[in-house]
PDB file of N, CA and C in Angstrom:
ATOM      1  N   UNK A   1       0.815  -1.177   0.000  1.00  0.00           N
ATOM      2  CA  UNK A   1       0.000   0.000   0.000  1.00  0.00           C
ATOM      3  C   UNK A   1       0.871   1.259   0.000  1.00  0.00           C
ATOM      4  N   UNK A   2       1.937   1.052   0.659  1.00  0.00           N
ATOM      5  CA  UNK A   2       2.724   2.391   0.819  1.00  0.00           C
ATOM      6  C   UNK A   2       3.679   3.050  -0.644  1.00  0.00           C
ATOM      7  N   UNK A   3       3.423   1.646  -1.306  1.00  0.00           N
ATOM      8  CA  UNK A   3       4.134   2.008  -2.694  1.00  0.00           C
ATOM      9  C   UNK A   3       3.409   2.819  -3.301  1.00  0.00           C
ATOM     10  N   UNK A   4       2.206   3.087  -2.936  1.00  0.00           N
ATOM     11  CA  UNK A   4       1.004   3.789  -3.860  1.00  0.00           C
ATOM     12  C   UNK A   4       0.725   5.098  -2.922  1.00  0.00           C
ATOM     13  N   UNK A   5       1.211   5.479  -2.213  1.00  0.00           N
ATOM     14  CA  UNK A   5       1.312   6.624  -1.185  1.00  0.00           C
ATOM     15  C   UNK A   5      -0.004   6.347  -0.292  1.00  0.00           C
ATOM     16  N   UNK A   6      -0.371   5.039   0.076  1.00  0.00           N
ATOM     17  CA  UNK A   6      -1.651   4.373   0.686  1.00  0.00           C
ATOM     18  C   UNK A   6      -1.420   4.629   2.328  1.00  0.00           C
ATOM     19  N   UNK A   7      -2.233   4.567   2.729  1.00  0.00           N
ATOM     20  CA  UNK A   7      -2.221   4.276   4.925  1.00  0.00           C
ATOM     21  C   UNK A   7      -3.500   4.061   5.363  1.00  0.00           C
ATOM     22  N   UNK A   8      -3.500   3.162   6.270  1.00  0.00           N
ATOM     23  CA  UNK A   8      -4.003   3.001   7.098  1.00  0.00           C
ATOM     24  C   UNK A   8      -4.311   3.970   7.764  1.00  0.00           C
ATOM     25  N   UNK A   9      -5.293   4.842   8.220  1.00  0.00           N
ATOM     26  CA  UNK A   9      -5.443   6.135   9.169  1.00  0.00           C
ATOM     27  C   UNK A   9      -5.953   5.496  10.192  1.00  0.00           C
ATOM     28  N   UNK A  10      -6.820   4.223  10.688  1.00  0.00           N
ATOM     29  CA  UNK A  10      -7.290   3.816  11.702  1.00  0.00           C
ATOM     30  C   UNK A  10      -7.769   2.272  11.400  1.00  0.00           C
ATOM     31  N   UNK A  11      -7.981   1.692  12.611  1.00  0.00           N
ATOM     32  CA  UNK A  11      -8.548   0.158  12.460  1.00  0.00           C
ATOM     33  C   UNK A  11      -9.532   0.043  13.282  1.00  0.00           C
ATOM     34  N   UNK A  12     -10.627  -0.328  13.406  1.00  0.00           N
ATOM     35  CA  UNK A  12     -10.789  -0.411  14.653  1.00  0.00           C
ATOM     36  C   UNK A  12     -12.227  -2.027  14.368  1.00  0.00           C
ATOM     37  N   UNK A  13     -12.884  -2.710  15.225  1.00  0.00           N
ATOM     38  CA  UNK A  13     -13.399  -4.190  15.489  1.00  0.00           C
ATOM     39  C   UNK A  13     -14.643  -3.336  16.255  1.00  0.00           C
ATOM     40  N   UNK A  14     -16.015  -3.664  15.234  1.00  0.00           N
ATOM     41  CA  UNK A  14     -16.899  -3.604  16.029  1.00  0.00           C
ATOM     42  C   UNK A  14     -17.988  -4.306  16.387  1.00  0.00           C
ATOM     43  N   UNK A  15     -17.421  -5.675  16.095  1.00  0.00           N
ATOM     44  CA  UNK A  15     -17.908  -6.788  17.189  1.00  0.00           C
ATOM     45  C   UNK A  15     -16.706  -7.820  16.655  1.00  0.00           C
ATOM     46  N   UNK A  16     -17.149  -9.106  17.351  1.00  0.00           N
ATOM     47  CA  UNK A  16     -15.954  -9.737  17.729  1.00  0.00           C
ATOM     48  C   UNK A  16     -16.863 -11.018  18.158  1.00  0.00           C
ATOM     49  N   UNK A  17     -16.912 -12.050  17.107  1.00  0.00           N
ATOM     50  CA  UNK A  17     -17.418 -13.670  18.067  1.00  0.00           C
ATOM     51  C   UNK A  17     -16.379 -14.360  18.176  1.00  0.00           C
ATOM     52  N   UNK A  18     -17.369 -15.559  19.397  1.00  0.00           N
ATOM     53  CA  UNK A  18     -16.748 -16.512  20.235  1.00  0.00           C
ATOM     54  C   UNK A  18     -15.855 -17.270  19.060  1.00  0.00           C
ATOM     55  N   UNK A  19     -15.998 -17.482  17.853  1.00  0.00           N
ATOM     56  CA  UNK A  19     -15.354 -18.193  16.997  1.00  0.00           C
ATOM     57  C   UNK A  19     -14.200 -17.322  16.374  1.00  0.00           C
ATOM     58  N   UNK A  20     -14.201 -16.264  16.825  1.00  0.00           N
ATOM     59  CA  UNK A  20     -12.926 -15.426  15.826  1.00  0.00           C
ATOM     60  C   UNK A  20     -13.285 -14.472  15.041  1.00  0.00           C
ATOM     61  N   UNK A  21     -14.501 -14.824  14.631  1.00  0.00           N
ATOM     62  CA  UNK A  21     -15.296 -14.304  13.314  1.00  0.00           C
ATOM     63  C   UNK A  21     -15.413 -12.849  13.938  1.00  0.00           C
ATOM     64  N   UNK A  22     -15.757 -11.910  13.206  1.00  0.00           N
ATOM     65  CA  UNK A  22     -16.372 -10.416  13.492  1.00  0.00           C
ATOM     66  C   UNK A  22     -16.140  -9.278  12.522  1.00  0.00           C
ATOM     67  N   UNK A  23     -16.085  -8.359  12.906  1.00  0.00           N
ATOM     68  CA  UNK A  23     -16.562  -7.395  11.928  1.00  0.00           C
ATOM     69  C   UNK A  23     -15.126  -6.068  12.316  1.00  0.00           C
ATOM     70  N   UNK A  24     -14.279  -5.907  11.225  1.00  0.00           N
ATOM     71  CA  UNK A  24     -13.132  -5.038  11.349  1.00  0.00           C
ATOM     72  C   UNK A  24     -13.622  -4.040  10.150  1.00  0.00           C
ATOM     73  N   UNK A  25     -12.714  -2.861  10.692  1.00  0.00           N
ATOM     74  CA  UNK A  25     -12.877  -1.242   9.616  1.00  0.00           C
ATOM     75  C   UNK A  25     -11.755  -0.922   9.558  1.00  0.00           C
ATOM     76  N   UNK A  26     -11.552  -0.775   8.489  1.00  0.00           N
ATOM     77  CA  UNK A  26     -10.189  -0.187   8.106  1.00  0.00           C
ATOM     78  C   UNK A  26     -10.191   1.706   6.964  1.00  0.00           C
ATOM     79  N   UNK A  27     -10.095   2.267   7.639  1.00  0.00           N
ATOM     80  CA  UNK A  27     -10.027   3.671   7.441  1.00  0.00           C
ATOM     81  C   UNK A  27      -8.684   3.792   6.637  1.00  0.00           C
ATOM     82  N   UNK A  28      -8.942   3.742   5.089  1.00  0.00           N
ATOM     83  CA  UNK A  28      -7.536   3.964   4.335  1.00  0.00           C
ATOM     84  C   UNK A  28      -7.126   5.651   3.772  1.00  0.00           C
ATOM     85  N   UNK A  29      -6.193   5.820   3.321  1.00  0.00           N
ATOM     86  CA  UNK A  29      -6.010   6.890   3.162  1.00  0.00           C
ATOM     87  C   UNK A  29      -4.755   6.684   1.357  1.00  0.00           C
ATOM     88  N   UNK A  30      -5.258   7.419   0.387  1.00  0.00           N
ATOM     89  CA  UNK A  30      -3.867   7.543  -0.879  1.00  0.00           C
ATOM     90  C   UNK A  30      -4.469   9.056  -1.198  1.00  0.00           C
ATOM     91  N   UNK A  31      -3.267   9.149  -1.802  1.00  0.00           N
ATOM     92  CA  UNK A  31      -3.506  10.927  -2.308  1.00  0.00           C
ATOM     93  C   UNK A  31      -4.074  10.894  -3.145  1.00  0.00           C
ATOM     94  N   UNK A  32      -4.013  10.472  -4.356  1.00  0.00           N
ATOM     95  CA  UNK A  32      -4.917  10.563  -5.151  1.00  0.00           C
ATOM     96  C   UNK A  32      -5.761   9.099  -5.236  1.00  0.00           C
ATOM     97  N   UNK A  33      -7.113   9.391  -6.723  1.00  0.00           N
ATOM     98  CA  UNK A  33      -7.799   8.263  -6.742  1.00  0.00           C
ATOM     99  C   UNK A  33      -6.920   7.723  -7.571  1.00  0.00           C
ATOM    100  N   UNK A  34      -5.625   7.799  -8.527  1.00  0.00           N
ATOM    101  CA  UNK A  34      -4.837   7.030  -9.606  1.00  0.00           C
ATOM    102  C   UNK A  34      -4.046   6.787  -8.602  1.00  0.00           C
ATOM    103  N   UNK A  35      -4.004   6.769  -7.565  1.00  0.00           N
ATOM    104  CA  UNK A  35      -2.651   6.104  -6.868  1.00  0.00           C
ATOM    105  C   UNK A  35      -3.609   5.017  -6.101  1.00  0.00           C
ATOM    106  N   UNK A  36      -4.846   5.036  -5.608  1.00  0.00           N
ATOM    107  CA  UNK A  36      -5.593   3.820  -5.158  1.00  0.00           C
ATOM    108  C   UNK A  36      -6.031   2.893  -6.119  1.00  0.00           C
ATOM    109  N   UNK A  37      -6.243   3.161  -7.375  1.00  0.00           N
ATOM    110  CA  UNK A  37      -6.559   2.086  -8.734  1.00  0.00           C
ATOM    111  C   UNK A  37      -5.543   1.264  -8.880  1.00  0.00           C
ATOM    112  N   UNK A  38      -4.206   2.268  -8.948  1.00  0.00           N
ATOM    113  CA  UNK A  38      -2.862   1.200  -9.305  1.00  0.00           C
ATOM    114  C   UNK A  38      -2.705   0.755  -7.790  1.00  0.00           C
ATOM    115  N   UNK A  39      -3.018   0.549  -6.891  1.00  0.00           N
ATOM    116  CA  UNK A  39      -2.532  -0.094  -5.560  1.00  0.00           C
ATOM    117  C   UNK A  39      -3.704  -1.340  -5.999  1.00  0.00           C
ATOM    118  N   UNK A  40      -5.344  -1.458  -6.436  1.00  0.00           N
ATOM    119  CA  UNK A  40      -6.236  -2.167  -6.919  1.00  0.00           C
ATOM    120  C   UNK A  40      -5.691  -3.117  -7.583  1.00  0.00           C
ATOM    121  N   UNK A  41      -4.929  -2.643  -8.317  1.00  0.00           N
ATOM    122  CA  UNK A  41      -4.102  -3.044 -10.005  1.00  0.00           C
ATOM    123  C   UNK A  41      -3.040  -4.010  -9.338  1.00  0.00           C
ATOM    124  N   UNK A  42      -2.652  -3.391  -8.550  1.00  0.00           N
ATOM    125  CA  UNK A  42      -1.112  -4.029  -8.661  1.00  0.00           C
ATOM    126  C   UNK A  42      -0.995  -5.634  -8.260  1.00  0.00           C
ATOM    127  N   UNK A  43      -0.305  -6.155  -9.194  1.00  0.00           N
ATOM    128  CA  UNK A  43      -0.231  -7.925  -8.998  1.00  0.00           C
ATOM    129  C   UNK A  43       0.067  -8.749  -7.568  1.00  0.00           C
ATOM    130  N   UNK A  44       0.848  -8.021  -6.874  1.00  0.00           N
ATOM    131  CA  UNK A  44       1.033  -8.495  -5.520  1.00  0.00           C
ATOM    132  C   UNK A  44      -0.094  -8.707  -4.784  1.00  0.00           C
ATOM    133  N   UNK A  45      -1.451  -7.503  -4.892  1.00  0.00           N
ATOM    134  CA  UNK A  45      -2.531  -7.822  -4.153  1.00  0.00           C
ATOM    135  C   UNK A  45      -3.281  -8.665  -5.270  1.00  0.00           C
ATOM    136  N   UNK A  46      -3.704  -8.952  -6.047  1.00  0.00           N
ATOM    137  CA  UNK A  46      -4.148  -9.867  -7.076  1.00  0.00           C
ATOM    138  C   UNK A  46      -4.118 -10.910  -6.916  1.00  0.00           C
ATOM    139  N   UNK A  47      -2.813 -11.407  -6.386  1.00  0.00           N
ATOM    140  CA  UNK A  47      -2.224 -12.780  -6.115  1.00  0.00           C
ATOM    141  C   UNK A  47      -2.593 -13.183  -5.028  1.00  0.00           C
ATOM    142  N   UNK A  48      -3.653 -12.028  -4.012  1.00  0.00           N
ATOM    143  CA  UNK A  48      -3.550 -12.880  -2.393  1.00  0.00           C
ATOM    144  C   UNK A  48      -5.537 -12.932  -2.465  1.00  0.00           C
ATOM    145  N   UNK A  49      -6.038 -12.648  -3.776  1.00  0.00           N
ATOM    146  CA  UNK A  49      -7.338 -13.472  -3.939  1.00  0.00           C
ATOM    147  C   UNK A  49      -7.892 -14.098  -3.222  1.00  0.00           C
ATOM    148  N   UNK A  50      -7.358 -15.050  -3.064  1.00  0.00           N
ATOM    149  CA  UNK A  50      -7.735 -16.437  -2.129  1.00  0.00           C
ATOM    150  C   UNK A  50      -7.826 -15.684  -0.947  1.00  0.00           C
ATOM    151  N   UNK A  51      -7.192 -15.870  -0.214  1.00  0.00           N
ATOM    152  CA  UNK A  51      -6.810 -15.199   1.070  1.00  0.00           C
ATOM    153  C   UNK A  51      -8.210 -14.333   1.481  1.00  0.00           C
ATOM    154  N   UNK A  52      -7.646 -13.517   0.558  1.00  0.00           N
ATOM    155  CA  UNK A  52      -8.751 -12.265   0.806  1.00  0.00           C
ATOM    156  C   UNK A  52     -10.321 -12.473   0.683  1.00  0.00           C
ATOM    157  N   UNK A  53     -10.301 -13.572  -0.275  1.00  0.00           N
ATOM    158  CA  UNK A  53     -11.980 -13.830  -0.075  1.00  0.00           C
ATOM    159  C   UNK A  53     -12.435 -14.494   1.148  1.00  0.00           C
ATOM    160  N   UNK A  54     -11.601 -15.781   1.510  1.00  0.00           N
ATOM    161  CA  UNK A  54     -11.467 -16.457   2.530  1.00  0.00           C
ATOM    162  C   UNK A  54     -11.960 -15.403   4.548  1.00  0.00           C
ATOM    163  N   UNK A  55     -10.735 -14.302   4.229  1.00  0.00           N
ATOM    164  CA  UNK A  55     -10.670 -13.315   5.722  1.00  0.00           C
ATOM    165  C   UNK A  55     -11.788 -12.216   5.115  1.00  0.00           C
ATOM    166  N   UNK A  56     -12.094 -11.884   4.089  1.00  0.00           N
ATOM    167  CA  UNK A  56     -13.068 -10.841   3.968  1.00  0.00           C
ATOM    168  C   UNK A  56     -14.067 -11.003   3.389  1.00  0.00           C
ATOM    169  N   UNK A  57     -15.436 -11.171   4.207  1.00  0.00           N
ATOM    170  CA  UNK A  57     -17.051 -10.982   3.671  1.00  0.00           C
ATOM    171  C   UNK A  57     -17.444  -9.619   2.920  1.00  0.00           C
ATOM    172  N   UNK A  58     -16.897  -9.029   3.086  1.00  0.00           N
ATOM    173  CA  UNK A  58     -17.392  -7.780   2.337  1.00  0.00           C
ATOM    174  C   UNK A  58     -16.431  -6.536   2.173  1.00  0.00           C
ATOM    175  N   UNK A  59     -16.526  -5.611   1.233  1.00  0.00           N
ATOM    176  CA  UNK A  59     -15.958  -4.536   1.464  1.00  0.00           C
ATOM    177  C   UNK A  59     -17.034  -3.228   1.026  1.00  0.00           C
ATOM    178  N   UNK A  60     -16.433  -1.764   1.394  1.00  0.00           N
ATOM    179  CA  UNK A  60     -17.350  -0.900   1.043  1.00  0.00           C
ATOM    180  C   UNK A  60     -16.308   0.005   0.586  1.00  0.00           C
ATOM    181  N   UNK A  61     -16.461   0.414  -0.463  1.00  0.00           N
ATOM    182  CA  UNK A  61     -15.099   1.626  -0.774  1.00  0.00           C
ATOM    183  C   UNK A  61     -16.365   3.166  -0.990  1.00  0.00           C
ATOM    184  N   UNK A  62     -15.936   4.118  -0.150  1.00  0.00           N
ATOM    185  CA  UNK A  62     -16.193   5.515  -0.171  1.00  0.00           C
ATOM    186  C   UNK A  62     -15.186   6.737  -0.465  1.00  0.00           C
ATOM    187  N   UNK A  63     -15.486   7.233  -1.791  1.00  0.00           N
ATOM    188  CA  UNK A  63     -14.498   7.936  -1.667  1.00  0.00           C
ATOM    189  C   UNK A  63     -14.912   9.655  -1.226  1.00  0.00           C
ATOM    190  N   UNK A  64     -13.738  10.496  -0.461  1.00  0.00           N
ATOM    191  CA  UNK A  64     -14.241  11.642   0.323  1.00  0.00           C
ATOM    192  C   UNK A  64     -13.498  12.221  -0.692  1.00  0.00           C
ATOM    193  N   UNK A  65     -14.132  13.569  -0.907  1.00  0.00           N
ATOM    194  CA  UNK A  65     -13.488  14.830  -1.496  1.00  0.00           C
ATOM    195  C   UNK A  65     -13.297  15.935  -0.677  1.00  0.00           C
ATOM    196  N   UNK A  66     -13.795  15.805   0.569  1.00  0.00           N
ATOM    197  CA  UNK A  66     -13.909  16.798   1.428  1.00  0.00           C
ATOM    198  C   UNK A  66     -13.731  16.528   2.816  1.00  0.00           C
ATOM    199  N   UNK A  67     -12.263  16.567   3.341  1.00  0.00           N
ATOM    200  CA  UNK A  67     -12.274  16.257   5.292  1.00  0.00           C
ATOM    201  C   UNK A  67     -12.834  17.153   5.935  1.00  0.00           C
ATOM    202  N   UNK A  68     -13.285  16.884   6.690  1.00  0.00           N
ATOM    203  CA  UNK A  68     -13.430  17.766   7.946  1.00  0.00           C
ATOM    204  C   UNK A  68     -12.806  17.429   8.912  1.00  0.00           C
ATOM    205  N   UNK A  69     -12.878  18.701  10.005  1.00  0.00           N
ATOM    206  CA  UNK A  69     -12.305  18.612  11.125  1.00  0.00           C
ATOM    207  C   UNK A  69     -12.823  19.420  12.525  1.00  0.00           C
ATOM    208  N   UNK A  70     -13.390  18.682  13.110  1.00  0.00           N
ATOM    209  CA  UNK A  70     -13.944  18.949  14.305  1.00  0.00           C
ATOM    210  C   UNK A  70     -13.295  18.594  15.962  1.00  0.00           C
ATOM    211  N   UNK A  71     -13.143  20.064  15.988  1.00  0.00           N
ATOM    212  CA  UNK A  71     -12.011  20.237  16.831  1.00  0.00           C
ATOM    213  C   UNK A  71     -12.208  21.181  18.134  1.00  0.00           C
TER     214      UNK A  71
END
């Protein structure tokens, strides 16, 4: 991710079962939207398919044009 100027800004679990199973958020962050397509793109994550269908039921991608900050 970091090859694509990508981060993690936060993680956080908002539930959690007795089996392992539960529900994680991952708050990403790239500068632009052509630097998150080619991070999409890129073959290294392509290749972990499996994996990823396996640990992840779902995803939701939102993209912001506008932060705020409440302070």
């Amino acid at each position: 991710m970091s090859d694509y100027q990508g981060k993690i800004t936060s993680a956080f679990e908002t539930s959690r079962n007795d089996d392992g199973s539960g529900e994680e958020i991952h708050i990403v962050e790239f500068q632009t939207e052509n630097d998150f397509t080619n991070y999409r793109n890129d073959l290294r994550l392509r290749n972990l398919v499996g994996l990823r269908e396996k640990a992840i039921s779902s995803n939701e991608i939102k993209i912001c044009s506008n932060e705020k900050s409440y302070t």
